[in-house]
Structure formats: C-alpha cells, structure tokens
PDB file of N, CA and C in Angstrom:
ATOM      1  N   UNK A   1     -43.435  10.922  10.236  1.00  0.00           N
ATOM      2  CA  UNK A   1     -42.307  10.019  10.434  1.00  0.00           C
ATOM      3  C   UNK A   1     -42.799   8.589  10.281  1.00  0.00           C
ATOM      4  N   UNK A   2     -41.965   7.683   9.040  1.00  0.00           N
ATOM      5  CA  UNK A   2     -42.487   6.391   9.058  1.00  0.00           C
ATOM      6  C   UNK A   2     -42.396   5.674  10.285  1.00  0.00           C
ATOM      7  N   UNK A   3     -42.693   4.241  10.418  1.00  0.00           N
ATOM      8  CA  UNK A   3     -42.347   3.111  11.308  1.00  0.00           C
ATOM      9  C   UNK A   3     -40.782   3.020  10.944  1.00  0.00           C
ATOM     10  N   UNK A   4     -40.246   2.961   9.971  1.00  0.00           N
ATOM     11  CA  UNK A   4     -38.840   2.863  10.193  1.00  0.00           C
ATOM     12  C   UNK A   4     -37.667   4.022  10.624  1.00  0.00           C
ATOM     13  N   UNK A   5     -38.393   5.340  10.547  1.00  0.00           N
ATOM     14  CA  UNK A   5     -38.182   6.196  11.229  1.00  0.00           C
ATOM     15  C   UNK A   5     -37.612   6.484  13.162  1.00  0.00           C
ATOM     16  N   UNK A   6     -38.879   5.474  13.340  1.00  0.00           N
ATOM     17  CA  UNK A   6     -39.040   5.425  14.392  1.00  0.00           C
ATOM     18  C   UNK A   6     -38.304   4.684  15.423  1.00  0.00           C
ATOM     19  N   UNK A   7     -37.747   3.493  14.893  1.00  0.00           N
ATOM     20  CA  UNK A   7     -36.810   2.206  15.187  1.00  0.00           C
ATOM     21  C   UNK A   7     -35.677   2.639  15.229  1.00  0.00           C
ATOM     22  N   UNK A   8     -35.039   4.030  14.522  1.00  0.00           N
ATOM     23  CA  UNK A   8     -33.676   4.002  14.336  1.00  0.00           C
ATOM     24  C   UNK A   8     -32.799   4.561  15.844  1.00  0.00           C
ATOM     25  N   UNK A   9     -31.998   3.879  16.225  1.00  0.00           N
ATOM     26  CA  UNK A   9     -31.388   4.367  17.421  1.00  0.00           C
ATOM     27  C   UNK A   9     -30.662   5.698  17.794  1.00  0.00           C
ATOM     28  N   UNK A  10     -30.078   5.829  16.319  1.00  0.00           N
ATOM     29  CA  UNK A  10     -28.902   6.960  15.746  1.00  0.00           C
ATOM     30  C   UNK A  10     -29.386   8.215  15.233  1.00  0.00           C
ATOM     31  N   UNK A  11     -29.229   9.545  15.252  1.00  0.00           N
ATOM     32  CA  UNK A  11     -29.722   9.943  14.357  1.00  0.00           C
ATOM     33  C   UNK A  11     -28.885   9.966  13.139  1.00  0.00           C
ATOM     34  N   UNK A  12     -29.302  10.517  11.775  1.00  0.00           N
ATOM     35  CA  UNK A  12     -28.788   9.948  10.833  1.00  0.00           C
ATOM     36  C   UNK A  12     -28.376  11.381  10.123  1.00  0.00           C
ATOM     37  N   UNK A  13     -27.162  11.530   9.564  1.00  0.00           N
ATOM     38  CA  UNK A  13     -26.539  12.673   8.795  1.00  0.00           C
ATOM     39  C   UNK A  13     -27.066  12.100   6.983  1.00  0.00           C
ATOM     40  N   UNK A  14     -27.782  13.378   6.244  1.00  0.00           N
ATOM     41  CA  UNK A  14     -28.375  13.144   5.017  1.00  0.00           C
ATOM     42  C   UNK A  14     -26.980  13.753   4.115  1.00  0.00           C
ATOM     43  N   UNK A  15     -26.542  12.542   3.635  1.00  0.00           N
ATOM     44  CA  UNK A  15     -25.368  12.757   2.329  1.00  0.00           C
ATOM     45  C   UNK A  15     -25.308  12.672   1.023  1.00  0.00           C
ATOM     46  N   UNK A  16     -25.190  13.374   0.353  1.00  0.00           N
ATOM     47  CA  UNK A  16     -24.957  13.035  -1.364  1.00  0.00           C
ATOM     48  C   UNK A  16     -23.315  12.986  -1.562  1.00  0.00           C
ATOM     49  N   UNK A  17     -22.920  11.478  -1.246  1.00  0.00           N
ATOM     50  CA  UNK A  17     -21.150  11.396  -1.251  1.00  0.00           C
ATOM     51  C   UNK A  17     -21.515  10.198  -2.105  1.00  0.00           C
ATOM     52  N   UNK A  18     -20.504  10.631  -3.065  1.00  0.00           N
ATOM     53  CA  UNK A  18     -20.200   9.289  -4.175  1.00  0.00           C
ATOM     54  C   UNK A  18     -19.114   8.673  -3.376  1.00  0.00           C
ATOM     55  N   UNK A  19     -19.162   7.243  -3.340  1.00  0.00           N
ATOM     56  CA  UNK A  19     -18.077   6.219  -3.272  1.00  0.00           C
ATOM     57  C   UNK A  19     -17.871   5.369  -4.274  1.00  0.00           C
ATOM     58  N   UNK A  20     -16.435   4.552  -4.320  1.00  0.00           N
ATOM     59  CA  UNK A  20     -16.668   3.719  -5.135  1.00  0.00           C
ATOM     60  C   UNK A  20     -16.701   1.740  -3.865  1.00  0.00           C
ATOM     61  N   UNK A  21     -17.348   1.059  -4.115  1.00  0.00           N
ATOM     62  CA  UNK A  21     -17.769   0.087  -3.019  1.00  0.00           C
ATOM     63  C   UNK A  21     -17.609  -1.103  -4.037  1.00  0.00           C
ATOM     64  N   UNK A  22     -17.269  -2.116  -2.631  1.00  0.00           N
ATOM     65  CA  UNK A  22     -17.903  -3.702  -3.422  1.00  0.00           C
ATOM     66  C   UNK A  22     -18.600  -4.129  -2.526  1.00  0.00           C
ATOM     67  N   UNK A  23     -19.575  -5.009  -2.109  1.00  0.00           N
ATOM     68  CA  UNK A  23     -20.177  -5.542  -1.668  1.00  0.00           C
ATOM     69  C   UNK A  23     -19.476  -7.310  -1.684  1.00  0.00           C
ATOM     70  N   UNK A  24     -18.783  -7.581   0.155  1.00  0.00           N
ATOM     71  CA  UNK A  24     -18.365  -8.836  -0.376  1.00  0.00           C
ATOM     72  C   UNK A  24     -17.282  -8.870  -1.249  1.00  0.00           C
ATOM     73  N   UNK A  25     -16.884  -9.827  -2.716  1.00  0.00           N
ATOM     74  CA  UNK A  25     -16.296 -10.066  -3.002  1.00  0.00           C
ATOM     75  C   UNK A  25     -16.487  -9.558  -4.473  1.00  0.00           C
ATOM     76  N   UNK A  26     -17.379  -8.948  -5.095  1.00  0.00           N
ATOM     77  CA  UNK A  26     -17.777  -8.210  -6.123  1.00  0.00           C
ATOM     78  C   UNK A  26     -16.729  -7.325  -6.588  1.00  0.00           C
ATOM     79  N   UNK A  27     -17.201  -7.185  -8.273  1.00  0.00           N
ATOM     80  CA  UNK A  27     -16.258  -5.951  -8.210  1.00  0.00           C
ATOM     81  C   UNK A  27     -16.615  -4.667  -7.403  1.00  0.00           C
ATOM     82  N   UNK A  28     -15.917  -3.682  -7.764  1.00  0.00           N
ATOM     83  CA  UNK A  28     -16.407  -2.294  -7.466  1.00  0.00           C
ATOM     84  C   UNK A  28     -17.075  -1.559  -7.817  1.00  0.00           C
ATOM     85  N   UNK A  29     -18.127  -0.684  -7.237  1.00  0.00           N
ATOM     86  CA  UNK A  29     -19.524  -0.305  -8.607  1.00  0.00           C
ATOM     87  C   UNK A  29     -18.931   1.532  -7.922  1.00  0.00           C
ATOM     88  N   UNK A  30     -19.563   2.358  -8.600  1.00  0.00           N
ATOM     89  CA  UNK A  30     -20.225   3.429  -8.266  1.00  0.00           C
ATOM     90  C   UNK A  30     -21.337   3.561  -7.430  1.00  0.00           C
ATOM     91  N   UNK A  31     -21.294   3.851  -6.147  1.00  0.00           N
ATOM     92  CA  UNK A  31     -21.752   4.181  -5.682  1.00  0.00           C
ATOM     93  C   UNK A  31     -22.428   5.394  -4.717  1.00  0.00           C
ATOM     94  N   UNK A  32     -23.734   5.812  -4.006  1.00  0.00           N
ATOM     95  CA  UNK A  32     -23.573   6.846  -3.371  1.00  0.00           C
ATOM     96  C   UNK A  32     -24.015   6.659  -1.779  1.00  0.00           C
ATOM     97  N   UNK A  33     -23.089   6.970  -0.851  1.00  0.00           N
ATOM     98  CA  UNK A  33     -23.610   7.366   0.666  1.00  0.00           C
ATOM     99  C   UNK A  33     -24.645   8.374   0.403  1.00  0.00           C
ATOM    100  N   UNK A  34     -26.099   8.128   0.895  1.00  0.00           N
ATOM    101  CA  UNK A  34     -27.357   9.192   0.940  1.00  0.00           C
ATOM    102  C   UNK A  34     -27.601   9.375   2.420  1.00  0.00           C
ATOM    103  N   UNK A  35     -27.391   8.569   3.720  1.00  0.00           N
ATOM    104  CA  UNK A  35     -27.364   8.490   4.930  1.00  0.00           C
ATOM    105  C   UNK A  35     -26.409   7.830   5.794  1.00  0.00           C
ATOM    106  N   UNK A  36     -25.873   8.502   6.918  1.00  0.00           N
ATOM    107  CA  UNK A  36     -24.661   7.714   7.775  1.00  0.00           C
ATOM    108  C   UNK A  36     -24.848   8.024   9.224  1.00  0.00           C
ATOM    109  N   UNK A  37     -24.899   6.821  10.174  1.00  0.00           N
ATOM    110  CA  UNK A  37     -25.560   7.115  11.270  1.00  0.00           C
ATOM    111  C   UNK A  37     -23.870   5.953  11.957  1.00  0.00           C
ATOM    112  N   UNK A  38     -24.097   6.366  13.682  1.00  0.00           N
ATOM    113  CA  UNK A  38     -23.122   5.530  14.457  1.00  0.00           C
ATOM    114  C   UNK A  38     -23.496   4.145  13.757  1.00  0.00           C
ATOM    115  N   UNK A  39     -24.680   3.551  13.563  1.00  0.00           N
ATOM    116  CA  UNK A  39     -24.852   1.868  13.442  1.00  0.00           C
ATOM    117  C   UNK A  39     -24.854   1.857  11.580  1.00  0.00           C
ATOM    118  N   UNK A  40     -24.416   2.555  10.797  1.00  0.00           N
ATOM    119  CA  UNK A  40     -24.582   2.363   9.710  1.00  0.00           C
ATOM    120  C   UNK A  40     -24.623   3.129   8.656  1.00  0.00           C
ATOM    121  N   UNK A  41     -24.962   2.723   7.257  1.00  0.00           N
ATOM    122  CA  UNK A  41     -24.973   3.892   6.303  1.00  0.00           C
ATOM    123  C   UNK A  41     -26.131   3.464   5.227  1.00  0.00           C
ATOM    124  N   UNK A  42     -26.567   3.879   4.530  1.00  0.00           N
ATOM    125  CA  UNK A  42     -27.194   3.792   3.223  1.00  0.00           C
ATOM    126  C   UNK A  42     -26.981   3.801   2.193  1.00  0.00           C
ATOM    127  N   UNK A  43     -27.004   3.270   0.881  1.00  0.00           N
ATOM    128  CA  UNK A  43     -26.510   3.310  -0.303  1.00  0.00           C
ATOM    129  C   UNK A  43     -26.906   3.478  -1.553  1.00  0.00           C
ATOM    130  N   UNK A  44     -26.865   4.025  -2.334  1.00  0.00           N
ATOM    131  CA  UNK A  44     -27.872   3.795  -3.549  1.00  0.00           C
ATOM    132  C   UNK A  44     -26.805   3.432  -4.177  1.00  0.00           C
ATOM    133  N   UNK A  45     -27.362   2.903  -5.447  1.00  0.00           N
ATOM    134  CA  UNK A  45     -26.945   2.747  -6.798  1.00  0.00           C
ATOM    135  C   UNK A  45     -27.820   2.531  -8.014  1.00  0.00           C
ATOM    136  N   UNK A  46     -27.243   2.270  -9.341  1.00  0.00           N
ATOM    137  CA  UNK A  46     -27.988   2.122 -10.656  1.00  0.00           C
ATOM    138  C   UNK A  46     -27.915   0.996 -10.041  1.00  0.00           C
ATOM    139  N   UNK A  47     -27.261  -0.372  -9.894  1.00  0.00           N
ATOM    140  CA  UNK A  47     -27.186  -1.444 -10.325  1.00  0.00           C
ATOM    141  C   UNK A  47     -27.251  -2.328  -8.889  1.00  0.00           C
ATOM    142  N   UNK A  48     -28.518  -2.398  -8.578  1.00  0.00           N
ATOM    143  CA  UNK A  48     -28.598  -2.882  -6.989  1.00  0.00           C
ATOM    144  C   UNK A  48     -28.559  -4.604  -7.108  1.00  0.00           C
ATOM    145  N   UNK A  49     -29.046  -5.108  -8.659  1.00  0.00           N
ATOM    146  CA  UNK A  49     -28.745  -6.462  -8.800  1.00  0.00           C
ATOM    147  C   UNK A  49     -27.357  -6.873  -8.199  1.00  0.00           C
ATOM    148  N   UNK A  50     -26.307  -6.182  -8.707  1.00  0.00           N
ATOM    149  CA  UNK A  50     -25.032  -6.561  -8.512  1.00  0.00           C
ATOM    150  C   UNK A  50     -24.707  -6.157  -6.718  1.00  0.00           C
ATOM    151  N   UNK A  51     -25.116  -5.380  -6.151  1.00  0.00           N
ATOM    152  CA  UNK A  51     -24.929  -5.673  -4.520  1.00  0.00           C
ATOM    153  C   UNK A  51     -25.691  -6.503  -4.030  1.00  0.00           C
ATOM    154  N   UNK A  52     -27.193  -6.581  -4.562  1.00  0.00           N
ATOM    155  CA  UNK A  52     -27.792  -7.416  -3.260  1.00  0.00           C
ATOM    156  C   UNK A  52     -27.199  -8.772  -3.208  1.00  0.00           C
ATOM    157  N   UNK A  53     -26.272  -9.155  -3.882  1.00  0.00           N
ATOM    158  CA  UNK A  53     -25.769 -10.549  -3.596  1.00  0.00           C
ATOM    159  C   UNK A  53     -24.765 -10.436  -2.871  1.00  0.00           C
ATOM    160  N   UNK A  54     -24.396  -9.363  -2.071  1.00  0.00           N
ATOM    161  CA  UNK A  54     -23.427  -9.642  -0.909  1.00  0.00           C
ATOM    162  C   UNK A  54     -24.081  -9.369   0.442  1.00  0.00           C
ATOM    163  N   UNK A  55     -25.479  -9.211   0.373  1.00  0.00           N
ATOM    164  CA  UNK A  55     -25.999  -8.950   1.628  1.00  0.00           C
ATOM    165  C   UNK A  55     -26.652 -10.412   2.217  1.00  0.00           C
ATOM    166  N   UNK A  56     -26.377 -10.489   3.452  1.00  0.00           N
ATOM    167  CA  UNK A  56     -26.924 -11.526   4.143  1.00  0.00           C
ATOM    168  C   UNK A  56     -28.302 -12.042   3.822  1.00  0.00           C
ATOM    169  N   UNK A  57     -28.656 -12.982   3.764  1.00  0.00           N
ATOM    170  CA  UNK A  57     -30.290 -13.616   4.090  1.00  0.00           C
ATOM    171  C   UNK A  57     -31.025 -13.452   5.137  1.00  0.00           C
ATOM    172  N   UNK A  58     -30.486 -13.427   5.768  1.00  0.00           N
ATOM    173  CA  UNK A  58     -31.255 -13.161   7.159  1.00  0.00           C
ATOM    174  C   UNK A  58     -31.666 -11.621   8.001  1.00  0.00           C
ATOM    175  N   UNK A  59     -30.662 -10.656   7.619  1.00  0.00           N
ATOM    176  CA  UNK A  59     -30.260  -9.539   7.877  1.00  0.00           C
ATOM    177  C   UNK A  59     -30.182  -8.413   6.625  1.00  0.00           C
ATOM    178  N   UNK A  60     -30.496  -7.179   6.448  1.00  0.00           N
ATOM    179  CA  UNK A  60     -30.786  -6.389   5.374  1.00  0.00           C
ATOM    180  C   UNK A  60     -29.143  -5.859   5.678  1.00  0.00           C
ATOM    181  N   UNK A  61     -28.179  -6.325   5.921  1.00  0.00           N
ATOM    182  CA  UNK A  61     -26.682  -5.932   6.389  1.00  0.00           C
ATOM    183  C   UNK A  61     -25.797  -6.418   5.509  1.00  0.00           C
ATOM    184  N   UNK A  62     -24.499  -5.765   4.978  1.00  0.00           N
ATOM    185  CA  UNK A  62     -23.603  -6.453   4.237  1.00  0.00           C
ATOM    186  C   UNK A  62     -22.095  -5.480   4.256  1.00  0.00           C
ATOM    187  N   UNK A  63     -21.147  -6.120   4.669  1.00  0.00           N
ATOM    188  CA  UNK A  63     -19.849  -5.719   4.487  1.00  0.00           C
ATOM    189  C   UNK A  63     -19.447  -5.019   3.367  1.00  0.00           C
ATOM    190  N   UNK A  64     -18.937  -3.995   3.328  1.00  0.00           N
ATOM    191  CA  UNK A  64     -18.599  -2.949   2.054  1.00  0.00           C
ATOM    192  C   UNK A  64     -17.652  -2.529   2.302  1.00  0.00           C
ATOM    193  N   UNK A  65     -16.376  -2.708   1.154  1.00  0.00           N
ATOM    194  CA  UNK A  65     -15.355  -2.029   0.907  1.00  0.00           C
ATOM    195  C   UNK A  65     -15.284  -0.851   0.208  1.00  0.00           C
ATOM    196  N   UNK A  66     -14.971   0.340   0.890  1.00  0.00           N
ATOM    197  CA  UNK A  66     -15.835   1.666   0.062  1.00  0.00           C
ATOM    198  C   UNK A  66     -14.092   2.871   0.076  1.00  0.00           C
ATOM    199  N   UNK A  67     -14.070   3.529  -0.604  1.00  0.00           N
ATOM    200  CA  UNK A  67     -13.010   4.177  -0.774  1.00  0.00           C
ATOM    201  C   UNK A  67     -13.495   5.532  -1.605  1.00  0.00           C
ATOM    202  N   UNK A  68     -13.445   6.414  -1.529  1.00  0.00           N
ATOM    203  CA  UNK A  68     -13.434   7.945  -1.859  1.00  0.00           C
ATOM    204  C   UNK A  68     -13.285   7.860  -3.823  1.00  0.00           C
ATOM    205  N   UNK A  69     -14.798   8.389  -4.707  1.00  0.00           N
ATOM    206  CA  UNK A  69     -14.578   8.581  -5.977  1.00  0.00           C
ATOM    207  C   UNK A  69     -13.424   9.706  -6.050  1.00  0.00           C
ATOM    208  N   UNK A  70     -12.017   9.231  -6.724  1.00  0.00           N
ATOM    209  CA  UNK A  70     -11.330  10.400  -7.062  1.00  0.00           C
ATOM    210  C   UNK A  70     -11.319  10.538  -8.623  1.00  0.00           C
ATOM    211  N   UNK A  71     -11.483  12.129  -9.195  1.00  0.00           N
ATOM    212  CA  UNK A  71     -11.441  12.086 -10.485  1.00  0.00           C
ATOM    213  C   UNK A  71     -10.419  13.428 -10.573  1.00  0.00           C
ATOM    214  N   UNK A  72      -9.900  13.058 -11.509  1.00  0.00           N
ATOM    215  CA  UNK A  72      -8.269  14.194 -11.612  1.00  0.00           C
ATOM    216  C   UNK A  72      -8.855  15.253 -11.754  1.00  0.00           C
ATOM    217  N   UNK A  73      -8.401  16.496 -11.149  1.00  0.00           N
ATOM    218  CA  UNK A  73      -8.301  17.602 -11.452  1.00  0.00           C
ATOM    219  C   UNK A  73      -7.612  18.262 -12.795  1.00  0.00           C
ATOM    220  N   UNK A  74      -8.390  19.352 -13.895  1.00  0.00           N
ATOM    221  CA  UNK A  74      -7.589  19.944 -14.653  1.00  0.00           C
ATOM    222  C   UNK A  74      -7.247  21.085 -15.051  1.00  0.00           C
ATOM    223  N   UNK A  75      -6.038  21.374 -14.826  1.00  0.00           N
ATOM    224  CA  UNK A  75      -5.811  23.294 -15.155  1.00  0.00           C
ATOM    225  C   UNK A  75      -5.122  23.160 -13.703  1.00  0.00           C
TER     226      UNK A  75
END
C-alpha cells in the first residue's frame, strides 16, 4: 500500500464508468470515473491538458459537471 494509500479517509469503490464532464467552464470531454469514495472521485482521460485548467493551484481539486455517456440503442 502506497503513502497515498494510506492518507485516504474513505474507502474507495474501483469503477470503469464513462462520463461525459467539464471541468469549470470547459467544454465537455469524454471521460472515465476509475474510483469514487464519500470525499471524492477520480478521473481519467485522453486529454488531461484540457482539464487540468479547471483545477485549483493550490489544491489537486476541481468542480465537475459530469452526466451519464448515453449512446442509442439499436434493434
């Protein structure tokens, strides 16, 4: 177990959930929830240039507008 392992208060549920998110005032990217705990969640993406500019300076934290990837069903 890392050091950051160790710090976490929550335990943490391991997810492979696509969202679609903005960070801030950005557009909306593709994104994926990989971890979600009471204090938080985790995120990946291809294109982390385009979020890290909604995350704070001071804090590794940033407001996300996130909503469920829907893709049509066919048949």
């Amino acid at each position: 177990m890392g050091e950051s392992d160790e710090r976490r208060r929550a335990d943490r549920l391991e997810l492979q959930l696509p969202i679609q998110g903005r960070v801030g005032k950005g557009d909306f990217l593709d994104l994926e929830v990989v971890d979600i705990s009471l204090g938080g969640m985790q995120i990946k993406s291809s294109d982390f240039e385009s979020i890290k500019q909604g995350f704070g300076t001071q804090e590794n934290v940033a407001k996300i507008d996130a909503g469920p990837t829907v893709k049509p069903m066919v048949g």
